[in-house]
Protein backbone atom coordinates (compact mmCIF):
# COMPACT_ATOMS: atom_id res chain seq x y z
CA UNK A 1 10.11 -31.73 370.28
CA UNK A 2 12.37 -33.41 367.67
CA UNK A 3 10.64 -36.05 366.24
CA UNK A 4 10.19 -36.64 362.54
CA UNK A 5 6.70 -37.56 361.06
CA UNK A 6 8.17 -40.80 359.77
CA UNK A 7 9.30 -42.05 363.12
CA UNK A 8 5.94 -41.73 364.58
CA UNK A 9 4.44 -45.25 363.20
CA UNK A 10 7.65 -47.04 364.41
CA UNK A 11 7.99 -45.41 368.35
CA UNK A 12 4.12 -45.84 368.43
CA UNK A 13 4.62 -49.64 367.73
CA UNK A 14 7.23 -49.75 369.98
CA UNK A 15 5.09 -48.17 372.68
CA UNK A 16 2.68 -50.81 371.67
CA UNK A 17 4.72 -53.81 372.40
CA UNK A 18 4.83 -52.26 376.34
CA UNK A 19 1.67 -51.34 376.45
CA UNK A 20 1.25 -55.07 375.79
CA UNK A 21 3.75 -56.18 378.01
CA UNK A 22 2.28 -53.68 381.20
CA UNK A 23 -1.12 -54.99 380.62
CA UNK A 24 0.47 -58.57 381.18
CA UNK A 25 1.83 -57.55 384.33
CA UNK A 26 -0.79 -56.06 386.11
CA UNK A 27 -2.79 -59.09 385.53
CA UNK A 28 -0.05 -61.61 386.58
CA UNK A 29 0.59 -59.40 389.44
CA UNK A 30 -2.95 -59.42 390.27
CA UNK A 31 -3.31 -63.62 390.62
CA UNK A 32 0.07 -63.42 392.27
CA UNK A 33 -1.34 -61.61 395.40
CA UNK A 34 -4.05 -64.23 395.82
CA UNK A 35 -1.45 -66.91 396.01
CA UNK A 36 0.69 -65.58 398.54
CA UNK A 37 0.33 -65.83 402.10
CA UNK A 38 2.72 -63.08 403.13
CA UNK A 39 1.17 -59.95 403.83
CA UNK A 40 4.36 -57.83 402.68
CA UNK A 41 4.74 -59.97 399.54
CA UNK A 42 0.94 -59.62 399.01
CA UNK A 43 0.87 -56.24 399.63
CA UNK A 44 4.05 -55.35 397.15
CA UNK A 45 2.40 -57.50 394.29
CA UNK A 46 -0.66 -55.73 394.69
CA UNK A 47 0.99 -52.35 394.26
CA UNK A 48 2.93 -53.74 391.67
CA UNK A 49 -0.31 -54.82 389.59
CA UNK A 50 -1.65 -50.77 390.61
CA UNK A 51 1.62 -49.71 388.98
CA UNK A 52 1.29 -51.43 385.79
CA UNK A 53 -2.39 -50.19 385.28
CA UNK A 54 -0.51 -46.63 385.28
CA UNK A 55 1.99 -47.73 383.21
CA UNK A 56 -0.27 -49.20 380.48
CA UNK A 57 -2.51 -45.86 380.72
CA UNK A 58 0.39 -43.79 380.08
CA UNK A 59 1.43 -45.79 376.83
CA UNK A 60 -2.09 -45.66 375.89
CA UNK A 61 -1.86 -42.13 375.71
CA UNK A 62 1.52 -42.01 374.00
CA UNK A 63 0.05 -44.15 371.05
CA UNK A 64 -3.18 -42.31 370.83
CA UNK A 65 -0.67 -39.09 370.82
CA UNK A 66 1.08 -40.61 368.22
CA UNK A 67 -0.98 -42.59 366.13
CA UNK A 68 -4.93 -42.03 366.91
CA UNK A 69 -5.56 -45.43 364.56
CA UNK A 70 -3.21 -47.29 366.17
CA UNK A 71 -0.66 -49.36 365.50
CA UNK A 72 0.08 -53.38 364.84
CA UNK A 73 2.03 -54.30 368.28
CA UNK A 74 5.21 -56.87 367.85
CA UNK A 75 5.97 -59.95 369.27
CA UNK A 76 2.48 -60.43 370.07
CA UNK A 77 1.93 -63.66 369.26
CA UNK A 78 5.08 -64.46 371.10
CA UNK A 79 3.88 -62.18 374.13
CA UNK A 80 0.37 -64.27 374.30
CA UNK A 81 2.75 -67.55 374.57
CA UNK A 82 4.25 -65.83 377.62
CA UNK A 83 1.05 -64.90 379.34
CA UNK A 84 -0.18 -68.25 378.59
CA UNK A 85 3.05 -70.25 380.81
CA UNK A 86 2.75 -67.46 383.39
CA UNK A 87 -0.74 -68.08 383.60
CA UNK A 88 0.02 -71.92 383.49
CA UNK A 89 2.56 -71.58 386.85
CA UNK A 90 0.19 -69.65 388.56
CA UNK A 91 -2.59 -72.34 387.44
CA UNK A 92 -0.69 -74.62 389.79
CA UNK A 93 -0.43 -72.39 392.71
CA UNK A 94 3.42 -72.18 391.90
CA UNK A 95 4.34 -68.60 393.37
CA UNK A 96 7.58 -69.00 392.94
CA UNK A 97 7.89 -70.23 388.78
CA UNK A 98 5.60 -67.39 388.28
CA UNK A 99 8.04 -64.99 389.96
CA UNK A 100 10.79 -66.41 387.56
CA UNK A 101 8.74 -65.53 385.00
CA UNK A 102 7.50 -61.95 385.59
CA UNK A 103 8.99 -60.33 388.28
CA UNK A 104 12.59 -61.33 387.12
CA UNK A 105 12.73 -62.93 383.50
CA UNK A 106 10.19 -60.30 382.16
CA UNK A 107 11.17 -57.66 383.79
CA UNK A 108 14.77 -58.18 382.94
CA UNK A 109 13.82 -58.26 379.30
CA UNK A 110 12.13 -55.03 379.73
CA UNK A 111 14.40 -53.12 381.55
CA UNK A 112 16.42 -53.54 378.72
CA UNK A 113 14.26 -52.52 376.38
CA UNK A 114 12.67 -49.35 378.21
CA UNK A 115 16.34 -48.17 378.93
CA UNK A 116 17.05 -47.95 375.18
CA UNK A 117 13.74 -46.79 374.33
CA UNK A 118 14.11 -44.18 376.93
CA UNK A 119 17.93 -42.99 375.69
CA UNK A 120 16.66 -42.92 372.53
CA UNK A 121 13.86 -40.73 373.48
CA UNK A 122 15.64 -38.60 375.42
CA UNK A 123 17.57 -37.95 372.19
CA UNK A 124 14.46 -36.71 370.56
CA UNK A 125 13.61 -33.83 373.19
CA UNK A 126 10.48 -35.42 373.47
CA UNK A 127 9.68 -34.60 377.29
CA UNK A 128 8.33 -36.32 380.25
CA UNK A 129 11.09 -37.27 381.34
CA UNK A 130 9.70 -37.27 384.85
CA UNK A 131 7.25 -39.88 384.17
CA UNK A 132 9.46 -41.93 381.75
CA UNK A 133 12.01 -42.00 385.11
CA UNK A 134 8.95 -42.93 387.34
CA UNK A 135 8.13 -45.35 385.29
CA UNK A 136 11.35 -47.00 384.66
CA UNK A 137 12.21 -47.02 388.84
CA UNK A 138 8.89 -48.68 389.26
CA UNK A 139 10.20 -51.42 386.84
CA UNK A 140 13.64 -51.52 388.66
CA UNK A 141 12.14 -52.15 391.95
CA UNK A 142 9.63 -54.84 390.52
CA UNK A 143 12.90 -56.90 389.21
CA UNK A 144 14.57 -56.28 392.54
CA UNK A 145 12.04 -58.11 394.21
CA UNK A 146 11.86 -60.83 391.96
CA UNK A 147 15.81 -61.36 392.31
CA UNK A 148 15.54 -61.21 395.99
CA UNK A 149 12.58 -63.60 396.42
CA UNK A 150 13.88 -66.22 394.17
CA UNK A 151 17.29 -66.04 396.52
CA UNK A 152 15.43 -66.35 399.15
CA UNK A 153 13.94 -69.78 397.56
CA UNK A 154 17.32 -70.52 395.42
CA UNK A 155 17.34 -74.41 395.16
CA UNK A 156 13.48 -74.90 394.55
CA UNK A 157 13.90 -71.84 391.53
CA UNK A 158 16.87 -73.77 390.61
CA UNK A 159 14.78 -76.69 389.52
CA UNK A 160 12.04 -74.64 388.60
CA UNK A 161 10.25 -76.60 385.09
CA UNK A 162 9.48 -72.98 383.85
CA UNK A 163 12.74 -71.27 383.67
CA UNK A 164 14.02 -73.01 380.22
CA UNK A 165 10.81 -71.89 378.36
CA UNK A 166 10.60 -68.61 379.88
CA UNK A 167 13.92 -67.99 378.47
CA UNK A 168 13.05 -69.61 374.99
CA UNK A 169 10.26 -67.32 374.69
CA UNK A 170 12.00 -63.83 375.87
CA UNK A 171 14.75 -64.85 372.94
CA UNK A 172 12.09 -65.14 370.40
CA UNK A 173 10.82 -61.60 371.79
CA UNK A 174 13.96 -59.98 371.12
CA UNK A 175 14.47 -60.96 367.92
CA UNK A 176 11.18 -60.07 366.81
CA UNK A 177 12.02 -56.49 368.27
CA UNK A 178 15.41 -56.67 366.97
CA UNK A 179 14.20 -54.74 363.63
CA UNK A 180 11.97 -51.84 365.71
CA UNK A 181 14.59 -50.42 367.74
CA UNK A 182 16.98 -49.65 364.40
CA UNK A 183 15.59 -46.34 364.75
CA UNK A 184 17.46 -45.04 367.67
CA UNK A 185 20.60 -46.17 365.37
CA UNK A 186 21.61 -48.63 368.06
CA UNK A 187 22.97 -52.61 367.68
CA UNK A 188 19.88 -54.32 369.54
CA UNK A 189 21.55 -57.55 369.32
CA UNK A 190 23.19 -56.30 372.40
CA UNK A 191 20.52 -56.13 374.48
CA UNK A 192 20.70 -59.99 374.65
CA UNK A 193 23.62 -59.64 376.31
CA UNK A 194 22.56 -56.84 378.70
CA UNK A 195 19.28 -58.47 379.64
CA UNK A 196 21.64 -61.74 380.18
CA UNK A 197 23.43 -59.52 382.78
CA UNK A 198 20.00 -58.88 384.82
CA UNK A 199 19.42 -62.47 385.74
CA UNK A 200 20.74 -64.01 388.66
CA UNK A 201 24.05 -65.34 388.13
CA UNK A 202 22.45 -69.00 388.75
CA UNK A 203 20.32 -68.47 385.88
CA UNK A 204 22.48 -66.99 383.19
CA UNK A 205 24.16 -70.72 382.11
CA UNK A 206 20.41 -71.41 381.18
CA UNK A 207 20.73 -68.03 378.68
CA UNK A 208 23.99 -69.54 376.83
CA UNK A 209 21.77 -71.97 375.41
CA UNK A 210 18.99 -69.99 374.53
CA UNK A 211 21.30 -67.42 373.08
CA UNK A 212 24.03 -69.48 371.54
CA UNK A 213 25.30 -66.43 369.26
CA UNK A 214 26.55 -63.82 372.82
């Protein structure tokens, strides 16, 4: 294990910020199910929303590991402003703006993240890497569904109310985060620019706007 005693406050908060971000999930995931009438969709969201539970249990343990106290988690004012419009889609029995929201938008943005938290955990001999590659497939197969459903439904996304303050909300995330992941010595303005890259090519005009400095 190479991690220094000083790091362990600022990898614990950044654990904290997914832990936050999991527990979002499995609940949106959760009301998503009840909305659709689709058993595979249904059936997917519910596993998804199973999936998250584990994923928010495993961070649990990481912070507790790292910091028994706990730590102050970032962005979360900005995350409860997130949960809030995904709630409000779902509110209006709008499957498909929800879907913008989590299953592609939010799971773009953390993709991102959990790929660079990963690498720069992997360059800490920390261990489980097993799980931290479970994990992080889990999360890639979640956004593949989301960019597959909303193709499936492409014009109705397109005009989706949602999708310009989803995207004004994930750019306030990131640069609330942007001071965290300094300590894996990396540029994190770049992940704007990677997480741009996730969306749907339809979508990613919408990101210029939001992030007028890529």
């Amino acid at each position: 294990m190479q991690i220094a005693h000083d790091e362990k406050h600022r990898i614990a908060q950044i654990i904290s910020f997914f832990l936050s971000g999991e527990k979002i999930a499995h609940r949106c995931a959760a009301r998503q199910a009840k909305l659709s009438n689709d058993p595979l969709t249904r059936r997917f969201l519910l596993t998804q929303s199973r999936q998250e539970k584990f994923h928010a249990s495993v961070f649990q343990s990481a912070i507790m590991w790292l910091r028994p106290k706990g730590v102050h988690c970032p962005a979360q004012k900005q995350m409860q402003q997130y949960e809030d419009l995904l709630n409000s889609s779902i509110d209006n029995n709008d499957l498909l703006a929800s879907t913008l929201g989590m299953q592609v938008i939010f799971e773009a943005m953390g993709d991102v993240a959990l790929s660079h938290f990963n690498h720069g955990i992997n360059k800490r001999n920390i261990g489980y890497s097993k799980i931290r590659q479970t994990i992080l497939a889990q999360e890639d197969a979640h956004l593949e569904f989301g960019l597959n459903y909303t193709e499936a439904n492409k014009t109705a996304a397109i005009n989706s109310k949602y999708t310009e303050d989803y995207l004004t909300l994930i750019n306030d995330i990131f640069i609330s985060l942007d001071s965290y992941f300094e300590i894996f010595d990396e540029d994190s303005h770049l992940y704007h620019s990677e997480f741009q890259r996730n969306l749907p090519s339809w979508m990613q005009h919408e990101t210029l706007n939001n992030y007028p400095n890529n």
